[in-house]
C-alpha atoms as a PDB file:
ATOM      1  CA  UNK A   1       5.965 113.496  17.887  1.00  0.00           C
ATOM      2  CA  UNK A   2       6.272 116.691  19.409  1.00  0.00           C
ATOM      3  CA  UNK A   3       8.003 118.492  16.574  1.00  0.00           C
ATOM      4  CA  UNK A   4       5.399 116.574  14.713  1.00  0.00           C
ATOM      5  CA  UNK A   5       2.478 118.009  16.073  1.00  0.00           C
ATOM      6  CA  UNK A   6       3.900 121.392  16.692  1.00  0.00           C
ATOM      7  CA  UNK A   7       4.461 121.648  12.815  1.00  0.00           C
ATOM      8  CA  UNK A   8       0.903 120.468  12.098  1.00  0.00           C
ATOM      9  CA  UNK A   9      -0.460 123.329  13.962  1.00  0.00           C
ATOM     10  CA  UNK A  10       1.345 125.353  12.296  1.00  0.00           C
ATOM     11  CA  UNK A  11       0.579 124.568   9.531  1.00  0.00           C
ATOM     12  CA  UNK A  12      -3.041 124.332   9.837  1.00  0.00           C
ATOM     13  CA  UNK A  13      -3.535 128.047  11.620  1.00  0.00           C
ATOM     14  CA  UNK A  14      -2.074 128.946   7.918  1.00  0.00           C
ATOM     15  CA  UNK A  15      -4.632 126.859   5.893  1.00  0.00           C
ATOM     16  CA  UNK A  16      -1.620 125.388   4.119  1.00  0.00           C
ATOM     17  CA  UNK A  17      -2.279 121.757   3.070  1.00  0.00           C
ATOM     18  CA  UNK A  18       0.262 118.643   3.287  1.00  0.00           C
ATOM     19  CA  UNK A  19       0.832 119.357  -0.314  1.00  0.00           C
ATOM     20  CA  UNK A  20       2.000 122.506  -0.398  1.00  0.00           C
ATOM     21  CA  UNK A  21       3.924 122.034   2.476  1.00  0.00           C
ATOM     22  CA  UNK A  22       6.192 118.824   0.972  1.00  0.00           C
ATOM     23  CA  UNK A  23       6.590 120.899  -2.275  1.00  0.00           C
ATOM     24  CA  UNK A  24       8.200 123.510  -0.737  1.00  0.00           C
ATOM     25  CA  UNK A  25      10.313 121.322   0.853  1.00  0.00           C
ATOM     26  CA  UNK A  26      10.994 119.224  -2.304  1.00  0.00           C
ATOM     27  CA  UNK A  27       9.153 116.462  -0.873  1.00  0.00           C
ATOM     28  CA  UNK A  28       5.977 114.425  -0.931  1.00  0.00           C
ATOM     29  CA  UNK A  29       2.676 114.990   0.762  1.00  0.00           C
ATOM     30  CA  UNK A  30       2.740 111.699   2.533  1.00  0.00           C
ATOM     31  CA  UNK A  31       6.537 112.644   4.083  1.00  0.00           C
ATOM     32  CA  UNK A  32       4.687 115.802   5.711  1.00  0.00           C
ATOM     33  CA  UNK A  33       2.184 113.682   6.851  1.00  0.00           C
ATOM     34  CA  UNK A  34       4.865 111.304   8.125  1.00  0.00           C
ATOM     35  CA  UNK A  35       7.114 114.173   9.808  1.00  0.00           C
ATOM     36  CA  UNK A  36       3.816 115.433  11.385  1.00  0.00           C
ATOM     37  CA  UNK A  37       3.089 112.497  13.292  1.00  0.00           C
ATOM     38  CA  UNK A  38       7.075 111.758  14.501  1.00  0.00           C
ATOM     39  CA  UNK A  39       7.534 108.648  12.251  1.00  0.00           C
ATOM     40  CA  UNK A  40      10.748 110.112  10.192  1.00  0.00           C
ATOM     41  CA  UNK A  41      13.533 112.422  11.171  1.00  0.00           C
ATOM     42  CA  UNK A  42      13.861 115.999  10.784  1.00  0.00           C
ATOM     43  CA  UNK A  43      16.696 117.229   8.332  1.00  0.00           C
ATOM     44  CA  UNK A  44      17.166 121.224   9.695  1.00  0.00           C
ATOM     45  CA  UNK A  45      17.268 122.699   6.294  1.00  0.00           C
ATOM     46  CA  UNK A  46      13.333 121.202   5.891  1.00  0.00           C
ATOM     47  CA  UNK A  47      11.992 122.542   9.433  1.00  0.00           C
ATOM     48  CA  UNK A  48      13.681 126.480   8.626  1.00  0.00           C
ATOM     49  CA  UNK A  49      11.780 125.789   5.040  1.00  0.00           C
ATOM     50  CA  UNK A  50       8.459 125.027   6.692  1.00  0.00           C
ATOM     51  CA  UNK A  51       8.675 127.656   9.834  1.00  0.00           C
ATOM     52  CA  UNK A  52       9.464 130.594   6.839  1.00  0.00           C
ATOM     53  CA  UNK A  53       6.544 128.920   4.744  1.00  0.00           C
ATOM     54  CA  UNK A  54       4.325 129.028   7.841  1.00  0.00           C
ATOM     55  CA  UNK A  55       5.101 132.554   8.726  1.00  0.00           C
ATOM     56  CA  UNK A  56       7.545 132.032  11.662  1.00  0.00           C
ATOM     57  CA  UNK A  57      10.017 134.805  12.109  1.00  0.00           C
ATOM     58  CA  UNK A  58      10.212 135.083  15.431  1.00  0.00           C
ATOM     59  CA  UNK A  59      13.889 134.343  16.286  1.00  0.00           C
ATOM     60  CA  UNK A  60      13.687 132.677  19.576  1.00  0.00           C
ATOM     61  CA  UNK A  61      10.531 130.477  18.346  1.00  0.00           C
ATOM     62  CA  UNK A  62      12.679 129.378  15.676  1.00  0.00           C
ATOM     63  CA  UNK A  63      15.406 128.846  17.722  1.00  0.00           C
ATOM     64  CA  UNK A  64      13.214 126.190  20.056  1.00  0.00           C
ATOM     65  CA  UNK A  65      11.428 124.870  17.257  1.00  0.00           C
ATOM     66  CA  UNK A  66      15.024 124.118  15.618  1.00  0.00           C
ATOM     67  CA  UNK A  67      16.771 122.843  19.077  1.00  0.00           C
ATOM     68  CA  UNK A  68      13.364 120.372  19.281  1.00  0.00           C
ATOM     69  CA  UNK A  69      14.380 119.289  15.894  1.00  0.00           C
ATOM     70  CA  UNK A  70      18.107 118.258  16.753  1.00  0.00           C
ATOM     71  CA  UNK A  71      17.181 116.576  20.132  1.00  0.00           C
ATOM     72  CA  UNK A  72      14.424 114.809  18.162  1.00  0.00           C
ATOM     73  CA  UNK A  73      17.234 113.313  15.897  1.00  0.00           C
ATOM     74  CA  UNK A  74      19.237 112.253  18.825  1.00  0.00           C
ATOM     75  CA  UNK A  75      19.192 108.511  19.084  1.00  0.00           C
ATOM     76  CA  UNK A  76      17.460 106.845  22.169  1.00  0.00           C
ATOM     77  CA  UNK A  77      19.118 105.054  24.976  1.00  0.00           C
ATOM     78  CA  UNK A  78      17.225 101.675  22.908  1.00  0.00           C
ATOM     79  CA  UNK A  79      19.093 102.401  19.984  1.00  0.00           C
ATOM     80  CA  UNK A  80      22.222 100.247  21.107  1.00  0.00           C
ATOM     81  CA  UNK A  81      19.286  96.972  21.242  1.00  0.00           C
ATOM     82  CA  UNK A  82      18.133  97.463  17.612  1.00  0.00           C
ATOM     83  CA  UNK A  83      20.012  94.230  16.111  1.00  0.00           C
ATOM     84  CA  UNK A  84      17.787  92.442  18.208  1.00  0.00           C
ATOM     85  CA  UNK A  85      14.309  93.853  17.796  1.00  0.00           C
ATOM     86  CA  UNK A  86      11.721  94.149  15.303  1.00  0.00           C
ATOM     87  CA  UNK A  87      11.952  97.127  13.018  1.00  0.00           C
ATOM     88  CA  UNK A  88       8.524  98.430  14.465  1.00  0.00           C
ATOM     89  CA  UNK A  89       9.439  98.447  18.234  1.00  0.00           C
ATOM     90  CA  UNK A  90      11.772 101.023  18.748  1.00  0.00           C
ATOM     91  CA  UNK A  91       9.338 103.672  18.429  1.00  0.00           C
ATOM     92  CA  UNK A  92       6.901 101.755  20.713  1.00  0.00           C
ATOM     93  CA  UNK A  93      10.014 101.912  23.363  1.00  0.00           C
ATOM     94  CA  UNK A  94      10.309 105.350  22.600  1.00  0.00           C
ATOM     95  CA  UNK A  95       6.966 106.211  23.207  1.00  0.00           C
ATOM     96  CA  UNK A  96       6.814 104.011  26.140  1.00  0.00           C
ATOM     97  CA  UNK A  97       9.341 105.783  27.431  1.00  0.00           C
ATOM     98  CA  UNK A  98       7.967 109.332  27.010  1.00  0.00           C
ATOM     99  CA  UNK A  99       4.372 108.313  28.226  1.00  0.00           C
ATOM    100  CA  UNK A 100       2.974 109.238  31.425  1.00  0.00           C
ATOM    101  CA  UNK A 101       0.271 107.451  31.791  1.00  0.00           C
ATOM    102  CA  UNK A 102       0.592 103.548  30.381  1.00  0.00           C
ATOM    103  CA  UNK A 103      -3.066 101.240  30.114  1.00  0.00           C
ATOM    104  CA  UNK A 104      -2.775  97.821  29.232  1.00  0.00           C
ATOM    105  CA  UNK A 105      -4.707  94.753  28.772  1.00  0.00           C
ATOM    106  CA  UNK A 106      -2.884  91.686  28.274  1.00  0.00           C
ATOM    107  CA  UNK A 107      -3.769  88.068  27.446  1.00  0.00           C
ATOM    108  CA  UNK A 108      -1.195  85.767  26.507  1.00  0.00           C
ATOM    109  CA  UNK A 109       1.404  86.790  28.845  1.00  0.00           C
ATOM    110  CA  UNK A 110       2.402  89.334  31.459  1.00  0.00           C
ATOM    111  CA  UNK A 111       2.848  92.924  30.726  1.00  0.00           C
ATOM    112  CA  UNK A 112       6.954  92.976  30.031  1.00  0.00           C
ATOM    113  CA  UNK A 113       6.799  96.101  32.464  1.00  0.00           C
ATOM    114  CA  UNK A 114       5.975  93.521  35.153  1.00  0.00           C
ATOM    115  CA  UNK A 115       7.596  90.410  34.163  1.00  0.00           C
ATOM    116  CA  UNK A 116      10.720  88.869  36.046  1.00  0.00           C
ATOM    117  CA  UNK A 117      14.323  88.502  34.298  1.00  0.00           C
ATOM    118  CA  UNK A 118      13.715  84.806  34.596  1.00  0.00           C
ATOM    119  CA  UNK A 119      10.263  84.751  32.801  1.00  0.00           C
ATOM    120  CA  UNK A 120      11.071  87.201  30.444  1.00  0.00           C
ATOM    121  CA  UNK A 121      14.002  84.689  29.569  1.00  0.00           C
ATOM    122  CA  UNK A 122      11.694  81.926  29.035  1.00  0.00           C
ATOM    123  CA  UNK A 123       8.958  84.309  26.794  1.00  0.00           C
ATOM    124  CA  UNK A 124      12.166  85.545  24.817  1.00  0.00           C
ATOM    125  CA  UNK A 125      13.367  82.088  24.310  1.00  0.00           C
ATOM    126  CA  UNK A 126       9.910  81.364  22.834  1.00  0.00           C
ATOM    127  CA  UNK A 127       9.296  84.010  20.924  1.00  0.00           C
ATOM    128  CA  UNK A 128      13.333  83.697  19.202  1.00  0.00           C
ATOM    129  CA  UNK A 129      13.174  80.233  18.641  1.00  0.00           C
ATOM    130  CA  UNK A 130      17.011  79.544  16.724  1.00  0.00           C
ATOM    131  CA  UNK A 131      18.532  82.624  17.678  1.00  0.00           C
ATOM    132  CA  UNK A 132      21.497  82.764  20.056  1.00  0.00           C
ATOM    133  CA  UNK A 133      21.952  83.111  23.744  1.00  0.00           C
ATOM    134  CA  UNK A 134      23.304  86.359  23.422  1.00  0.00           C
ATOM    135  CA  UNK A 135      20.906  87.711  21.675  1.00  0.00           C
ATOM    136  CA  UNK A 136      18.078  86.286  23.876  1.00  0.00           C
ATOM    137  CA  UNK A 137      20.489  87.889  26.735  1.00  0.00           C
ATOM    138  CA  UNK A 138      19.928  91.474  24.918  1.00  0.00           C
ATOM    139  CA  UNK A 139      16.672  91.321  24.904  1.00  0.00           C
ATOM    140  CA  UNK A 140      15.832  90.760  28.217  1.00  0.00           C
ATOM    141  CA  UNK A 141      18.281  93.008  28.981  1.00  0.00           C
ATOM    142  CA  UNK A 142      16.224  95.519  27.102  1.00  0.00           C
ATOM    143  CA  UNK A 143      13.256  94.515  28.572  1.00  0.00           C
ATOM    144  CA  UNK A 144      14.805  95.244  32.232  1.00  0.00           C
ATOM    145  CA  UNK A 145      15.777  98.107  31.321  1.00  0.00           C
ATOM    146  CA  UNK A 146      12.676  99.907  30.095  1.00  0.00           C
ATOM    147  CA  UNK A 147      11.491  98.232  33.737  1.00  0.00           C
ATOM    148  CA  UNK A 148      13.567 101.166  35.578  1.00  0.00           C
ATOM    149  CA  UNK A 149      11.315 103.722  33.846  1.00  0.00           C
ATOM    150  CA  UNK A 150       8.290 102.048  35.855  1.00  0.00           C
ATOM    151  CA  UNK A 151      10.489 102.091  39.081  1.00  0.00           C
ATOM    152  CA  UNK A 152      11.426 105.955  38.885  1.00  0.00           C
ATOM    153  CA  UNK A 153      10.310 108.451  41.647  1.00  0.00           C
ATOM    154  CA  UNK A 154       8.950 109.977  38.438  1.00  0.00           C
ATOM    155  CA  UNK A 155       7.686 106.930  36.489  1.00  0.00           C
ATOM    156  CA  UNK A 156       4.032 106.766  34.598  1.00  0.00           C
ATOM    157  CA  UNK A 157       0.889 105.635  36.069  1.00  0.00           C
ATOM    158  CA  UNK A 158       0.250 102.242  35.081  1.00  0.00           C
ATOM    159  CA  UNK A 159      -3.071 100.711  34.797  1.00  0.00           C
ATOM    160  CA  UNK A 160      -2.879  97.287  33.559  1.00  0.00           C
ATOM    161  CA  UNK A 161      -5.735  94.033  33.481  1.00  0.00           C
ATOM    162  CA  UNK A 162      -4.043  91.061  33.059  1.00  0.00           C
ATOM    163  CA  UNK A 163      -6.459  88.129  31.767  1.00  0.00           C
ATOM    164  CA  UNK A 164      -6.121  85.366  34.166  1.00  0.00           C
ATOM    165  CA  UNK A 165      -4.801  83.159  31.058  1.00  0.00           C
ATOM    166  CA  UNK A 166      -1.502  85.159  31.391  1.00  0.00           C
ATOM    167  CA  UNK A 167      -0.959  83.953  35.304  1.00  0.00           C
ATOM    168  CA  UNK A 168      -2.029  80.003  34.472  1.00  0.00           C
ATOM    169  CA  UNK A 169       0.187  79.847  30.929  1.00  0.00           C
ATOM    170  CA  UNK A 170       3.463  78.696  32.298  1.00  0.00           C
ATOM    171  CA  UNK A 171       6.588  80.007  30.854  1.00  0.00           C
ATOM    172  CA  UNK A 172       9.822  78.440  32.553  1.00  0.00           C
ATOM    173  CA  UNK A 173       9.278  75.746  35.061  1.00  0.00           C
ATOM    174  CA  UNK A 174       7.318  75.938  38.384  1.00  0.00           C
ATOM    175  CA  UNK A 175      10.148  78.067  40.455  1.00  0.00           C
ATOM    176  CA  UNK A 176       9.630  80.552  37.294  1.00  0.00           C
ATOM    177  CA  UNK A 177       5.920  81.110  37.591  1.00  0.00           C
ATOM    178  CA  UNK A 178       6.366  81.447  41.318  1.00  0.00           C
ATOM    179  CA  UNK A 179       8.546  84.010  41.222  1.00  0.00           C
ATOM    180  CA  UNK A 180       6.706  85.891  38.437  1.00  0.00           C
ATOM    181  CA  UNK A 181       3.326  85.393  40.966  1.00  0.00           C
ATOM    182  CA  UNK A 182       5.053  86.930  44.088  1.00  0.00           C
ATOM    183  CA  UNK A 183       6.609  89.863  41.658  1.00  0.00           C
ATOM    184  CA  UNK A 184       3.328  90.783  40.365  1.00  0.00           C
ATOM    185  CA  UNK A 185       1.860  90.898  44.141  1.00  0.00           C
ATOM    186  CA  UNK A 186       5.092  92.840  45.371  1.00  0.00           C
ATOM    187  CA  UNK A 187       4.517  95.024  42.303  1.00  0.00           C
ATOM    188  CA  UNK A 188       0.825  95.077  42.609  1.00  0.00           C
ATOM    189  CA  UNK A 189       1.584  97.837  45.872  1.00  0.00           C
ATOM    190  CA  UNK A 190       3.366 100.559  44.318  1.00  0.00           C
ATOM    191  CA  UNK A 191       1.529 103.560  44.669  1.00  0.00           C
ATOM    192  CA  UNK A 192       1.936 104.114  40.361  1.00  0.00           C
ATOM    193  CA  UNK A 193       0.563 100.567  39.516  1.00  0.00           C
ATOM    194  CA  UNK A 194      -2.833  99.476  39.388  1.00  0.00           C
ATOM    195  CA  UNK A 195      -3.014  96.165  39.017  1.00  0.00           C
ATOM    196  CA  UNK A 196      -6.360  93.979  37.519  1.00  0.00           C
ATOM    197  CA  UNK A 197      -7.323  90.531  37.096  1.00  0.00           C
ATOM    198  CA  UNK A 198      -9.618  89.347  34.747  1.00  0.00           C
ATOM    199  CA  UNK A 199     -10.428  85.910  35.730  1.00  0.00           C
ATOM    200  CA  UNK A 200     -11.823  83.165  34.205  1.00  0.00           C
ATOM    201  CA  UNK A 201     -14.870  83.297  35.922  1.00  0.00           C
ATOM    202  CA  UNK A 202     -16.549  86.061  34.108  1.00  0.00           C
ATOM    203  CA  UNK A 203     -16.675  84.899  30.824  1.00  0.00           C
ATOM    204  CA  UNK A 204     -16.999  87.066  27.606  1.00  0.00           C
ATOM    205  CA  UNK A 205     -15.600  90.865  28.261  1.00  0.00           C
ATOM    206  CA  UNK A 206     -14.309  93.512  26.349  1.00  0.00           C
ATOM    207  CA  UNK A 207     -10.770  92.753  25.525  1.00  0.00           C
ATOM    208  CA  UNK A 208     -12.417  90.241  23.299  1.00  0.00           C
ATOM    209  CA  UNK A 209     -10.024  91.506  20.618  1.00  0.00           C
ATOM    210  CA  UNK A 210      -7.162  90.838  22.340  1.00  0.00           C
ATOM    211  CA  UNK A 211      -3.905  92.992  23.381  1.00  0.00           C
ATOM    212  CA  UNK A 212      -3.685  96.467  23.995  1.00  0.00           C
ATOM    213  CA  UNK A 213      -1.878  99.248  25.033  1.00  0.00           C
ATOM    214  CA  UNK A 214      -2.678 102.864  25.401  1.00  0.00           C
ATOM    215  CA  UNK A 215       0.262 105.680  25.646  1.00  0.00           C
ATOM    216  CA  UNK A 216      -0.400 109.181  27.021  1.00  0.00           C
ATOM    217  CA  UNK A 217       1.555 111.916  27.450  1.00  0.00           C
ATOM    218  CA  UNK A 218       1.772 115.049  29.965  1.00  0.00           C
ATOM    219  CA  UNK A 219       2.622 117.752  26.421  1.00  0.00           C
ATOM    220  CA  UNK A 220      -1.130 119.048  25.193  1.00  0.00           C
ATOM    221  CA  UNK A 221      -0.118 118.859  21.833  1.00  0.00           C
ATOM    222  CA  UNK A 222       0.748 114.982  21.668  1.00  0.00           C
ATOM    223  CA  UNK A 223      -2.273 112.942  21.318  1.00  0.00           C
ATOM    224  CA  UNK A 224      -2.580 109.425  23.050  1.00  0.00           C
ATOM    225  CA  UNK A 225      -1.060 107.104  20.927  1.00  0.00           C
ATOM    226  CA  UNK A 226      -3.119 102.664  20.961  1.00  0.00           C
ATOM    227  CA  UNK A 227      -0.354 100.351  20.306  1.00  0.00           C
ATOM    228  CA  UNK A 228      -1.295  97.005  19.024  1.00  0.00           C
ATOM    229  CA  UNK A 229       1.335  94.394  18.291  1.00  0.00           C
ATOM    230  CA  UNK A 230       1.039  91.849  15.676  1.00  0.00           C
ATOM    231  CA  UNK A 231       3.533  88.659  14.373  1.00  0.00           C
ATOM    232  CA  UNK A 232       5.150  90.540  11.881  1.00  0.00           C
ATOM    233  CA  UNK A 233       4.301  94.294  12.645  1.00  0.00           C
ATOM    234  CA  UNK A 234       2.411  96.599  14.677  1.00  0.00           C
ATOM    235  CA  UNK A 235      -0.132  99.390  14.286  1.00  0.00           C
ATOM    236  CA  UNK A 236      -0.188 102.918  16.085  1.00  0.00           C
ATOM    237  CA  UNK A 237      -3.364 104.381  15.954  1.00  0.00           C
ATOM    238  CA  UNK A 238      -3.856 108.086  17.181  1.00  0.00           C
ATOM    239  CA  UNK A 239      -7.128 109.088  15.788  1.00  0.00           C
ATOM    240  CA  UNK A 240      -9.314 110.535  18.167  1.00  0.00           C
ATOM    241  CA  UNK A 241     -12.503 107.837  17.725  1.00  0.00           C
ATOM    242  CA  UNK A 242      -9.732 104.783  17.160  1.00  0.00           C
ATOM    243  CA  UNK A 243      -8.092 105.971  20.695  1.00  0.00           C
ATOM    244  CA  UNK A 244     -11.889 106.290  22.880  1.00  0.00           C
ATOM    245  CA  UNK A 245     -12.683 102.955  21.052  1.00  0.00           C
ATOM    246  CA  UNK A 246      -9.903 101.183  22.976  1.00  0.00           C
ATOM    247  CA  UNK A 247     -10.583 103.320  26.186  1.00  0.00           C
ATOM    248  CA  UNK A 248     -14.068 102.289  26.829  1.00  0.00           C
ATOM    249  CA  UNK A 249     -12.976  98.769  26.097  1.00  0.00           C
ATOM    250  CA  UNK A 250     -10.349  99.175  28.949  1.00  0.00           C
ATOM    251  CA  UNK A 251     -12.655 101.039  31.293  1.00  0.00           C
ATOM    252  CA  UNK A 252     -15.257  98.180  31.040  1.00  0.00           C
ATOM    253  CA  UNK A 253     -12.370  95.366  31.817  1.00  0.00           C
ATOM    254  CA  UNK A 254     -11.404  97.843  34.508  1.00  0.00           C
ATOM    255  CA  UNK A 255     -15.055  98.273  35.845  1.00  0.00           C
ATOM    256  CA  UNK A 256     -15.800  94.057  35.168  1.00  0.00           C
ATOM    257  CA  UNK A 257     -12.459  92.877  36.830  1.00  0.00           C
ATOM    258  CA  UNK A 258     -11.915  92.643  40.718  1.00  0.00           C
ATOM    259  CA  UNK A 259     -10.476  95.870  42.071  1.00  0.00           C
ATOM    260  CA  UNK A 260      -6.512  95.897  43.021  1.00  0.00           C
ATOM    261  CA  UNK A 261      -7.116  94.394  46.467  1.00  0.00           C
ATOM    262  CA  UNK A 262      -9.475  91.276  45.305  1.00  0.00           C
ATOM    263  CA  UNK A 263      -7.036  90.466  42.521  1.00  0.00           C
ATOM    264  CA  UNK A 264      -3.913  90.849  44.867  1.00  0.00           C
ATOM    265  CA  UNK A 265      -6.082  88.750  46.612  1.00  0.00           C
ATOM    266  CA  UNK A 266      -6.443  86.454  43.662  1.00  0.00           C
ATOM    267  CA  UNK A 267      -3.203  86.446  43.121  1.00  0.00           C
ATOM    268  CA  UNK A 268      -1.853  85.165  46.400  1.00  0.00           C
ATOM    269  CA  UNK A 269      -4.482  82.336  45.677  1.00  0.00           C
ATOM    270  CA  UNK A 270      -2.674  81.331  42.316  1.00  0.00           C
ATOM    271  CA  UNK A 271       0.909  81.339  44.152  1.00  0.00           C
ATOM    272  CA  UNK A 272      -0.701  78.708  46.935  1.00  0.00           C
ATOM    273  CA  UNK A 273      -1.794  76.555  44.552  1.00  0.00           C
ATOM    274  CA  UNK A 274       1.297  76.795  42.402  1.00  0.00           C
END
């Protein structure tokens, strides 16, 4: 996405449109629209095309605009999991990975940064109906694993609401949800996590469309990135008026939901009664 976006600049400072830019490197418009955005990767011989058509002769720009190129070819440590996961999730771990700054609303279950091996066994299991326990293994182990990224000294912020439907929708038995409960309060005190509640109690709000998560990043050039998953695909939207849409949706849940003490609070509530 960086490459991506460092290429459209370039190419727009020239007044050069998608067009002319995939012809000259004996492709379509819609690939340069695809390299521009970081969906596809970047064959060498097409970025020292583009950087000559764009009027880049500077050797040592070249140079880091090339090495960008070859590291953004590289495969991801999430690579090894991709028997297991849907063909549109990859990049969603990629750009999880990259983000500083995660916001999330979730509804029907609980954020898989903050979910517990043994619940995200039993939301696996659900979601995989028929498929085999060691593939069910690999994909919580997948889901652990992106977990360290929270856990770094250098993690992201994460701002997350979780509807109070996600606490009170049991996956696994009893011992399960209490677990998940006490994580989510233990979790609920890192200094990078800010941790919401929407409960019941409020009625209609915001997230009234459902799931959401927004990805931003610390590079100017890489624009925040709304991920929204669906049953058999996903949409990335990183349009400037798409994007604010979904943040003032989140800033009202964030501004109508108890603040991180009153839903720790809440929370501690939940694991009495449970």
């Amino acid at each position: 996405m960086l490459l991506g976006s460092q290429l459209r600049r370039l190419r727009e400072a020239r007044n050069i449109t998608r067009e002319a830019a995939g012809y000259s490197i004996r492709a379509s418009e819609s690939k340069i629209s695809r390299m521009e955005l970081g969906r596809v990767s970047f064959k060498t011989r097409d970025v020292e095309d583009l950087l000559t058509l764009y009027g880049i002769t500077d050797e040592q720009e070249r140079a880091s605009l090339l090495s960008l190129a070859r590291e953004a070819n590289v495969a991801g440590w999430w690579h090894s999991y991709s028997d297991v996961l849907p063909s549109w999730f990859p990049t969603y771990v990629g750009l999880e990975g990259a983000a500083s700054l995660i916001r999330a609303y979730e509804v029907q279950f609980i954020h898989g940064l903050l979910q517990t091996e043994a619940y995200a066994r039993a939301v696996v299991r659900r979601g995989m109906k028929g498929a085999s326990e060691a593939d069910v293994e690999k994909r919580v182990a997948l889901r652990l694993e992106r977990q360290k990224h929270l856990a770094d000294p250098n993690g992201p912020e994460f701002h997350v609401v979780l509807d109070e439907a996600s606490l009170r929708r049991p996956y696994g038995d009893r011992a399960v949800m209490r677990e998940q409960l006490q994580h989510l309060i233990d979790l609920s005190e890192r200094p990078n996590v800010r941790l919401q509640i929407m409960p019941f109690g409020f009625g209609g709000h915001s997230g009234e469309s459902g799931a959401f998560t927004i990805l931003s990043f610390t590079e100017s050039d890489l624009t925040d990135v709304v991920y929204l998953e669906q049953l058999t695909s996903a949409l990335y939207l990183d349009k400037r008026e798409d994007v604010t849409q979904y943040e003032k949706a989140l800033k009202e849940l964030q501004q109508d939901s108890p603040g991180p003490g009153e839903s720790r609070d809440l929370l501690r509530g939940l694991l009495q009664l449970s």
